[in-house]
C-alpha atoms as a PDB file:
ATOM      1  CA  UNK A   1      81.072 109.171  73.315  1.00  0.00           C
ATOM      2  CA  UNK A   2      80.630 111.514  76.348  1.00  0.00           C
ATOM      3  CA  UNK A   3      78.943 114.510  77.309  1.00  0.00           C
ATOM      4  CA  UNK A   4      78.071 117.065  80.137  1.00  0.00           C
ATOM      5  CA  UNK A   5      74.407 117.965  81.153  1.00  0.00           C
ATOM      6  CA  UNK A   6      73.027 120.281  83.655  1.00  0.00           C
ATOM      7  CA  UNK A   7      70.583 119.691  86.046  1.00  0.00           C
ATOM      8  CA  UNK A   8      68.671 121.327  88.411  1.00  0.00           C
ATOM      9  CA  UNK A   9      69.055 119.964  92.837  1.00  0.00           C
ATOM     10  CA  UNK A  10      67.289 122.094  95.562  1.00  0.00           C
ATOM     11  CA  UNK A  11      71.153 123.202  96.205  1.00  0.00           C
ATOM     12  CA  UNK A  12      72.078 124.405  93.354  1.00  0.00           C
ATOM     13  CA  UNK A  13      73.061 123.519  90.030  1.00  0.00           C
ATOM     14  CA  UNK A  14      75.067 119.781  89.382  1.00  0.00           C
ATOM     15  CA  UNK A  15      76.638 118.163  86.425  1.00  0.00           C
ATOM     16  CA  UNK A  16      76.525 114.770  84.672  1.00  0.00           C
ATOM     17  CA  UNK A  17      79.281 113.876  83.139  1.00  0.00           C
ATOM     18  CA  UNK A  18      78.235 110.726  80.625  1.00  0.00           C
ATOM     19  CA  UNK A  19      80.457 108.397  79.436  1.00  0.00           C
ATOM     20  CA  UNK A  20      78.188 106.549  76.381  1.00  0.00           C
ATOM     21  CA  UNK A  21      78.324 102.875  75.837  1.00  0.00           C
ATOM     22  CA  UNK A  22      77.303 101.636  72.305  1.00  0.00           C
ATOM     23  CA  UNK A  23      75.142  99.230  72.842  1.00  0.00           C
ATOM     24  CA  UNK A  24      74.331  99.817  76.460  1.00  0.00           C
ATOM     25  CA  UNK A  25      73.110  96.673  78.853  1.00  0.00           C
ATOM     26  CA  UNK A  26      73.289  98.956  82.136  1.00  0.00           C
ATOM     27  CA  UNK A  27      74.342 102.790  83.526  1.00  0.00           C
ATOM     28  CA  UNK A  28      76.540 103.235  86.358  1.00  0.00           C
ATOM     29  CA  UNK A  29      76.008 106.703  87.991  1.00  0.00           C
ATOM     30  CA  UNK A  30      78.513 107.373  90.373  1.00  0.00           C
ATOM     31  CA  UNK A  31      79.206 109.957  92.669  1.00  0.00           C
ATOM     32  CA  UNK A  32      82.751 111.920  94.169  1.00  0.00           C
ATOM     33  CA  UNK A  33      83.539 111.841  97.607  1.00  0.00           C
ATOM     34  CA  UNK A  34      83.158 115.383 100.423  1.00  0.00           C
ATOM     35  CA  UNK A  35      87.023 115.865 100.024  1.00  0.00           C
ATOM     36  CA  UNK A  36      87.032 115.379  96.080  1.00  0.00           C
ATOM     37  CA  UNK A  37      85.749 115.396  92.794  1.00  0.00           C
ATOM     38  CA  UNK A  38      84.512 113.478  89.556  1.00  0.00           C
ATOM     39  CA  UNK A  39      88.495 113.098  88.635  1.00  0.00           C
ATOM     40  CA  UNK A  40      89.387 110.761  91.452  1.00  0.00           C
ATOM     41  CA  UNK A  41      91.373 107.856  89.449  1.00  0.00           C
ATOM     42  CA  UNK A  42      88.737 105.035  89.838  1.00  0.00           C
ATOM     43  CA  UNK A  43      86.002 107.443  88.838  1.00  0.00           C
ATOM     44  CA  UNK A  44      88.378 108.221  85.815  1.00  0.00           C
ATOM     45  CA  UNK A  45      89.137 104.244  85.111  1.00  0.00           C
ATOM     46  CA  UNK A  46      85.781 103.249  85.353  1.00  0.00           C
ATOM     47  CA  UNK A  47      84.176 106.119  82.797  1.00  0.00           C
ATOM     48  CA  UNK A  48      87.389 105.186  80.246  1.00  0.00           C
ATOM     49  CA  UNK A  49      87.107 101.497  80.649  1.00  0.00           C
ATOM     50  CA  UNK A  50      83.205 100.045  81.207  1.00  0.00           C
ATOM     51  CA  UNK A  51      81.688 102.065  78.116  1.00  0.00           C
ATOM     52  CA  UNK A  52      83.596  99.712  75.551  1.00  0.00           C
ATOM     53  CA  UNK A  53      81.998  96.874  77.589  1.00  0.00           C
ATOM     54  CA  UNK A  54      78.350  97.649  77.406  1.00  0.00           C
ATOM     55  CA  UNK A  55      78.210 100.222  80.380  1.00  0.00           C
ATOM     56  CA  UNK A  56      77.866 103.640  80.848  1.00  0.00           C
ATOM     57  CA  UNK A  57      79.105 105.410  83.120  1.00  0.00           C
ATOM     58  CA  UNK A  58      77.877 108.868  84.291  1.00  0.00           C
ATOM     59  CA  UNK A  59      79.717 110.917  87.194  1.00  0.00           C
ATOM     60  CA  UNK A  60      77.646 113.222  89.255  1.00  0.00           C
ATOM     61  CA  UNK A  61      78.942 116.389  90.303  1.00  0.00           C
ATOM     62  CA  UNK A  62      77.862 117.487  93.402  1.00  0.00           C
ATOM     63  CA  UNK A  63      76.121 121.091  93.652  1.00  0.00           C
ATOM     64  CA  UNK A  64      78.916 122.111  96.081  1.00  0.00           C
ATOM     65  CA  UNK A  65      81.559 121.129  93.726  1.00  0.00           C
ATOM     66  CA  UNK A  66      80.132 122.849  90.851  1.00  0.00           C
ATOM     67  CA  UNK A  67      79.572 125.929  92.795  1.00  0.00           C
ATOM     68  CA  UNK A  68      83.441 125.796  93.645  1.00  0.00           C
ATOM     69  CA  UNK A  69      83.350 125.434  97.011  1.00  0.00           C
ATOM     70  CA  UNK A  70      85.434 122.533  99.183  1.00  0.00           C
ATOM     71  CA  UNK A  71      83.423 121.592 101.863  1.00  0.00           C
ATOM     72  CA  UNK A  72      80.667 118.969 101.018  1.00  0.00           C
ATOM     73  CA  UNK A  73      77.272 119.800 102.509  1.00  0.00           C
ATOM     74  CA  UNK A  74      75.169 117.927 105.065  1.00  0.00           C
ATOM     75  CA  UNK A  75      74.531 113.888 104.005  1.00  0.00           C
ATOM     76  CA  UNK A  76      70.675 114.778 102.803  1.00  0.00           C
ATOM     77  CA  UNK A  77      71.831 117.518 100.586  1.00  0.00           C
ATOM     78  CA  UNK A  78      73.957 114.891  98.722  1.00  0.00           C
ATOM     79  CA  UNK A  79      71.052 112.297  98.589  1.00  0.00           C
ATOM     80  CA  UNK A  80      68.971 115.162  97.032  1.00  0.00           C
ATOM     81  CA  UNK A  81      71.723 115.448  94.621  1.00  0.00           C
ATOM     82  CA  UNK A  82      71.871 112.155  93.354  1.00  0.00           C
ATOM     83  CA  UNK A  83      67.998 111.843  93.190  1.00  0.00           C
ATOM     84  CA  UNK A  84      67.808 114.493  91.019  1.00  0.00           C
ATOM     85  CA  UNK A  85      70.944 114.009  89.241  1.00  0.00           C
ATOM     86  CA  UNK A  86      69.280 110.326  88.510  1.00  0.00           C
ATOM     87  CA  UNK A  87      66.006 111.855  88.013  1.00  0.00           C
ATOM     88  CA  UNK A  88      67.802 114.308  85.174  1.00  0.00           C
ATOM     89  CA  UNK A  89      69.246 111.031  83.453  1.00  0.00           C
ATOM     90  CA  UNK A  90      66.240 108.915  82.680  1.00  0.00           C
ATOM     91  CA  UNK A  91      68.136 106.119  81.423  1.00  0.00           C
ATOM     92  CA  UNK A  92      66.388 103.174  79.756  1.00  0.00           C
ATOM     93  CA  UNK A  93      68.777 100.646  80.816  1.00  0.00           C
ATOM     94  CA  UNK A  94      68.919  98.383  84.568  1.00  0.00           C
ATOM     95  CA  UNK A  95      70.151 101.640  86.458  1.00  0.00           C
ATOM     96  CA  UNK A  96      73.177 101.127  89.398  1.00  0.00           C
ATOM     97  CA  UNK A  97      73.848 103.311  91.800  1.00  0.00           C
ATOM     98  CA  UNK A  98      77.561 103.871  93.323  1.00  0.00           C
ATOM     99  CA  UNK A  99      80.236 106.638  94.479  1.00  0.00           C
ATOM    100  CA  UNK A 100      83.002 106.238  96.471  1.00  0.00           C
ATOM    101  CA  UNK A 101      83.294 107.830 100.040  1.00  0.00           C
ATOM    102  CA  UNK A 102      80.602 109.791 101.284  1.00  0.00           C
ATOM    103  CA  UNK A 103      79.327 108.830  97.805  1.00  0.00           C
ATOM    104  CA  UNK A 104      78.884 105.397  98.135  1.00  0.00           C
ATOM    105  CA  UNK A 105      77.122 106.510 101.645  1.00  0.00           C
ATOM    106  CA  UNK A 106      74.678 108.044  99.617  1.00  0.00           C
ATOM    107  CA  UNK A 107      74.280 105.566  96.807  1.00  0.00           C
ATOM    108  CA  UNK A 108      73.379 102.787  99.339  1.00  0.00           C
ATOM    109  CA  UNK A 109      70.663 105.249 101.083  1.00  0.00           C
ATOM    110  CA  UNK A 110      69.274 105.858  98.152  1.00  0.00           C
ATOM    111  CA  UNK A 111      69.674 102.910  96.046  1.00  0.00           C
ATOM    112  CA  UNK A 112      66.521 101.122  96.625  1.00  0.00           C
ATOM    113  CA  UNK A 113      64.301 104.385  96.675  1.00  0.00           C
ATOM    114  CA  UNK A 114      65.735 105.384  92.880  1.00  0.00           C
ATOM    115  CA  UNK A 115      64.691 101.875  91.672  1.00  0.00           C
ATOM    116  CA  UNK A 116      69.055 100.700  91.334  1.00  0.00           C
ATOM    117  CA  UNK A 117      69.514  96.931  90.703  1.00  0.00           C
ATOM    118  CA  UNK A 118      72.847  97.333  92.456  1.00  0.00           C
ATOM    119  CA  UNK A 119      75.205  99.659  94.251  1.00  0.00           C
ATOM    120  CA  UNK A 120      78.687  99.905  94.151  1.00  0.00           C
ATOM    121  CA  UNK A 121      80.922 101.355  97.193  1.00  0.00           C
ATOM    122  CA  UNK A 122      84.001 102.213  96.789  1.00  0.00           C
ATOM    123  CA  UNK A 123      86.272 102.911  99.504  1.00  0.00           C
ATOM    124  CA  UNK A 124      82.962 102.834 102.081  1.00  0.00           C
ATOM    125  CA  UNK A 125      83.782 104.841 105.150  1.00  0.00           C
ATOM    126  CA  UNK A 126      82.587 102.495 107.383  1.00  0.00           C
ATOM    127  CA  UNK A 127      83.487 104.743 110.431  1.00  0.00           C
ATOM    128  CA  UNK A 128      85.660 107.890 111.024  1.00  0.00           C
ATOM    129  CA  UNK A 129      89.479 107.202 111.606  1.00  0.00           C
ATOM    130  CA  UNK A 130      89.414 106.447 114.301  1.00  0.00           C
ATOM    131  CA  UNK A 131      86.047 105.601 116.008  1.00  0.00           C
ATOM    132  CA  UNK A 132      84.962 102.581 114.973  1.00  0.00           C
ATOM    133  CA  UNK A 133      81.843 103.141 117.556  1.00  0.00           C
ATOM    134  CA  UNK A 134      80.670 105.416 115.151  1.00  0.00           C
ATOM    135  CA  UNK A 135      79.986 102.697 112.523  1.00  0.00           C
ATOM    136  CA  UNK A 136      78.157 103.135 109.357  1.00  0.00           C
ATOM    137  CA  UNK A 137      77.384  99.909 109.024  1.00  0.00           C
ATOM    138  CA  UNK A 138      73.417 100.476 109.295  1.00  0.00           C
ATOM    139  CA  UNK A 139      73.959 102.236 105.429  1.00  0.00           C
ATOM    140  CA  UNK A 140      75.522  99.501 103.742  1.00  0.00           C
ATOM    141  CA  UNK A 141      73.531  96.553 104.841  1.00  0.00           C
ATOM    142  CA  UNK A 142      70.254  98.618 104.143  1.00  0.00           C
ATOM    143  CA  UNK A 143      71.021  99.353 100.417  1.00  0.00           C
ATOM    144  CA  UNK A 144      68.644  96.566  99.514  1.00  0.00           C
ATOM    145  CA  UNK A 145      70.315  95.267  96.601  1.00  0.00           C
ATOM    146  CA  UNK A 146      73.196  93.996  95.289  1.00  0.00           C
ATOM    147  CA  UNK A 147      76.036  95.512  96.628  1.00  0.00           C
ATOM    148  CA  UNK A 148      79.970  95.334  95.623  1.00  0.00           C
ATOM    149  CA  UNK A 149      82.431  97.379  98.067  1.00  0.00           C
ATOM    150  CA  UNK A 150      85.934  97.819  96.898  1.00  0.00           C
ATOM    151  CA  UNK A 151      88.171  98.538  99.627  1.00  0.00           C
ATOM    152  CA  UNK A 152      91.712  99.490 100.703  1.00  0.00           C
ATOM    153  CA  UNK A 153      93.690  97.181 102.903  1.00  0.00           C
ATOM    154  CA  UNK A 154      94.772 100.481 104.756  1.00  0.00           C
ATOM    155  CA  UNK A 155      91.860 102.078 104.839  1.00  0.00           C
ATOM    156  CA  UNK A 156      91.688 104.295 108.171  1.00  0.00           C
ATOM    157  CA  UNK A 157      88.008 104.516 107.379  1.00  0.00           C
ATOM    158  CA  UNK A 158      87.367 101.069 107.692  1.00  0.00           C
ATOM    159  CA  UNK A 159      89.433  98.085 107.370  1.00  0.00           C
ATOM    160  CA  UNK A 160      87.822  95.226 105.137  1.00  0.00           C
ATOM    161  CA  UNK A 161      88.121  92.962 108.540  1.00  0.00           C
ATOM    162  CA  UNK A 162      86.134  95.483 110.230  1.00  0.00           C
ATOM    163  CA  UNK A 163      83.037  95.004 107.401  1.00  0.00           C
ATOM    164  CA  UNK A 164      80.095  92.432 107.643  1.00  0.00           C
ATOM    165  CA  UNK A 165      80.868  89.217 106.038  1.00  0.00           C
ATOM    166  CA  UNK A 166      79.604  88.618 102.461  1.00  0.00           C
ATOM    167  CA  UNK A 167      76.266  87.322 102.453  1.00  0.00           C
ATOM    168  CA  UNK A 168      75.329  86.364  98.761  1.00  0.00           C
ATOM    169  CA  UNK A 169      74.148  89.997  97.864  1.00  0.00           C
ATOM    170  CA  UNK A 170      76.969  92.051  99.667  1.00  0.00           C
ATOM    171  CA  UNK A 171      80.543  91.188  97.936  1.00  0.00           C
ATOM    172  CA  UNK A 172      83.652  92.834  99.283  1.00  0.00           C
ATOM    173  CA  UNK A 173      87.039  93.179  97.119  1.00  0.00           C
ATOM    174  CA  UNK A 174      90.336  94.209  98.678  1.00  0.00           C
ATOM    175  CA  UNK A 175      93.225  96.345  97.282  1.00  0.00           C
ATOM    176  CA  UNK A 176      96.618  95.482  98.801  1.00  0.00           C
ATOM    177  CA  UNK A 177      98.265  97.823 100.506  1.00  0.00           C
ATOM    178  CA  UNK A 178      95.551 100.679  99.462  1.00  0.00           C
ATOM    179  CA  UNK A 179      94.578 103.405 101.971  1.00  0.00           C
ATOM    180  CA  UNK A 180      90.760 105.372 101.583  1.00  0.00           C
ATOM    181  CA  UNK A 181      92.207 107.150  98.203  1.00  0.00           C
ATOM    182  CA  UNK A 182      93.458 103.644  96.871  1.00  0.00           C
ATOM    183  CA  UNK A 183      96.486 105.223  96.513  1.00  0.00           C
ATOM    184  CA  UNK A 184      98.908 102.614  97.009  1.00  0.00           C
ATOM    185  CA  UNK A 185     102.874 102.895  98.698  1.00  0.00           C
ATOM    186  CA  UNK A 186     106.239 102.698  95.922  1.00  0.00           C
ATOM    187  CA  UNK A 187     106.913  98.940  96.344  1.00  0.00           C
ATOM    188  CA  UNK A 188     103.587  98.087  96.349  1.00  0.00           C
ATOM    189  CA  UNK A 189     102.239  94.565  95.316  1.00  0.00           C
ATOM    190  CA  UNK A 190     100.072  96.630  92.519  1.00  0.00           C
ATOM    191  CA  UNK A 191     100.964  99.989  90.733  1.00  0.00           C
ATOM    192  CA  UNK A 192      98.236 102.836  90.597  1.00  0.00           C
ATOM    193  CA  UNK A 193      97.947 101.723  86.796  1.00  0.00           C
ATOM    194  CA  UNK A 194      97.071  97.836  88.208  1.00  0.00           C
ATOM    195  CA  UNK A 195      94.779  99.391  91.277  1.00  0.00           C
ATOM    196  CA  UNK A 196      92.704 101.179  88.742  1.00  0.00           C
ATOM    197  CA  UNK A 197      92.573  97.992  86.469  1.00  0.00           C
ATOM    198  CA  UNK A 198      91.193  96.007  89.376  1.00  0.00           C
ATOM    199  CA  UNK A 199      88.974  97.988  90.283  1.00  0.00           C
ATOM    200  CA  UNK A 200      87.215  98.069  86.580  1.00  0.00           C
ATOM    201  CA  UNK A 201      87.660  94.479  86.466  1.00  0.00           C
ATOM    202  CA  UNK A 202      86.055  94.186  89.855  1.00  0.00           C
ATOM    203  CA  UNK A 203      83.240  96.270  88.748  1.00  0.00           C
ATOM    204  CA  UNK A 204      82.708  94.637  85.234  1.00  0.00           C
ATOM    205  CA  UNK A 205      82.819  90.841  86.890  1.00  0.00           C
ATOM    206  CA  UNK A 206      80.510  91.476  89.930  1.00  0.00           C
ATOM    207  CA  UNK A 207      77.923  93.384  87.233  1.00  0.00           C
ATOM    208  CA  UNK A 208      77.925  90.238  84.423  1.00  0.00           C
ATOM    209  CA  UNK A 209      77.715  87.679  87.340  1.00  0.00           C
ATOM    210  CA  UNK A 210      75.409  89.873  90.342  1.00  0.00           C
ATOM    211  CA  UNK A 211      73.402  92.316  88.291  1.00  0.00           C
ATOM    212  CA  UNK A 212      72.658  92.966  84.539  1.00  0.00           C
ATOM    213  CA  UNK A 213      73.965  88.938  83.582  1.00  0.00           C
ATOM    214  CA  UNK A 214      75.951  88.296  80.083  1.00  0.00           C
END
């Protein structure tokens, strides 16, 4: 079951896209990246594939991107997007918060302040390619809760060498050979079809075990 709502952000309309879990035990609301939307393949795999296992999944759309523009606004104007967006959604079940890019930027500002048992990051930028002086490190380990990143080997944003070790709460999972997209090369250990099933296997396992139990 899925449907699109509405709401209102102080940029502009936005749009959740909800992917509806039977017999719900949590709601992921995730968020798109600044170079990309609510169809970016994990977003895709993880609103097919975690409603049939007790979550639902609901994709913000950024005001921007619903306006039709390409260029992501400043980092607050996305945290004011997801606040209302998870304002707007009102769920009754243990709420986590997630996005991948600049979207799992905002999800771990924000997770703590919107009440989230958990945050997931996919493809953190840790730093831009590049300058790994300018490291957004401060972000992740403040989410204050439980925290899964899911990140390419390649990753030009941040290497998973470059993040903090796990510390019981933070968990990091690596995809071979992935860059920030998790697009992966041809003769790749893992296909895109395998990519996208680790990542909702990732996801599913660290929410059971870290977050919303059995």
């Amino acid at each position: 079951m899925s449907d699109v709502r509405t709401f209102e952000t102080p940029h502009g309309p936005g749009r959740l896209h909800v992917s509806r879990a039977r017999r719900p035990r949590a709601t992921l609301l995730v968020s798109h990246g600044a170079g990309g939307g609510i169809d970016a393949p994990d977003l895709l795999a993880l609103a097919r594939d975690l409603p049939r296992n007790g979550v639902t999944v609901v994709r913000l759309e950024q005001p921007w991107r619903v306006a039709g523009r390409k260029i992501a606004g400043p980092p607050a104007s996305l945290d004011e997007g997801l606040r209302a967006g998870a304002s707007a959604l009102r769920t009754r079940t243990p709420l986590v918060v997630g996005g991948r890019s600049a979207g799992a930027r905002s999800a771990a500002r924000c997770a703590r302040s919107l009440g989230a048992v958990g945050c997931l990051a996919l493809s953190f930028p840790l730093h831009p390619p590049g300058r790994p002086e300018k490291s957004r490190a401060d972000e992740l380990l403040g989410s204050g809760v439980a925290t899964l990143v899911v990140q390419g080997e390649r990753d030009a944003f941040g290497r998973p060498e470059e993040f903090p070790p796990d510390d019981g709460t933070r968990h990091l999972v690596i995809v071979p050979e992935a860059d920030h997209g998790l697009k992966v090369p041809k003769r790749a250990v893992l296909d895109a079809d395998e990519v996208d099933a680790l990542v909702v296997e990732a996801t599913l396992e660290w929410l059971v075990r870290e977050v919303v139990g059995g």
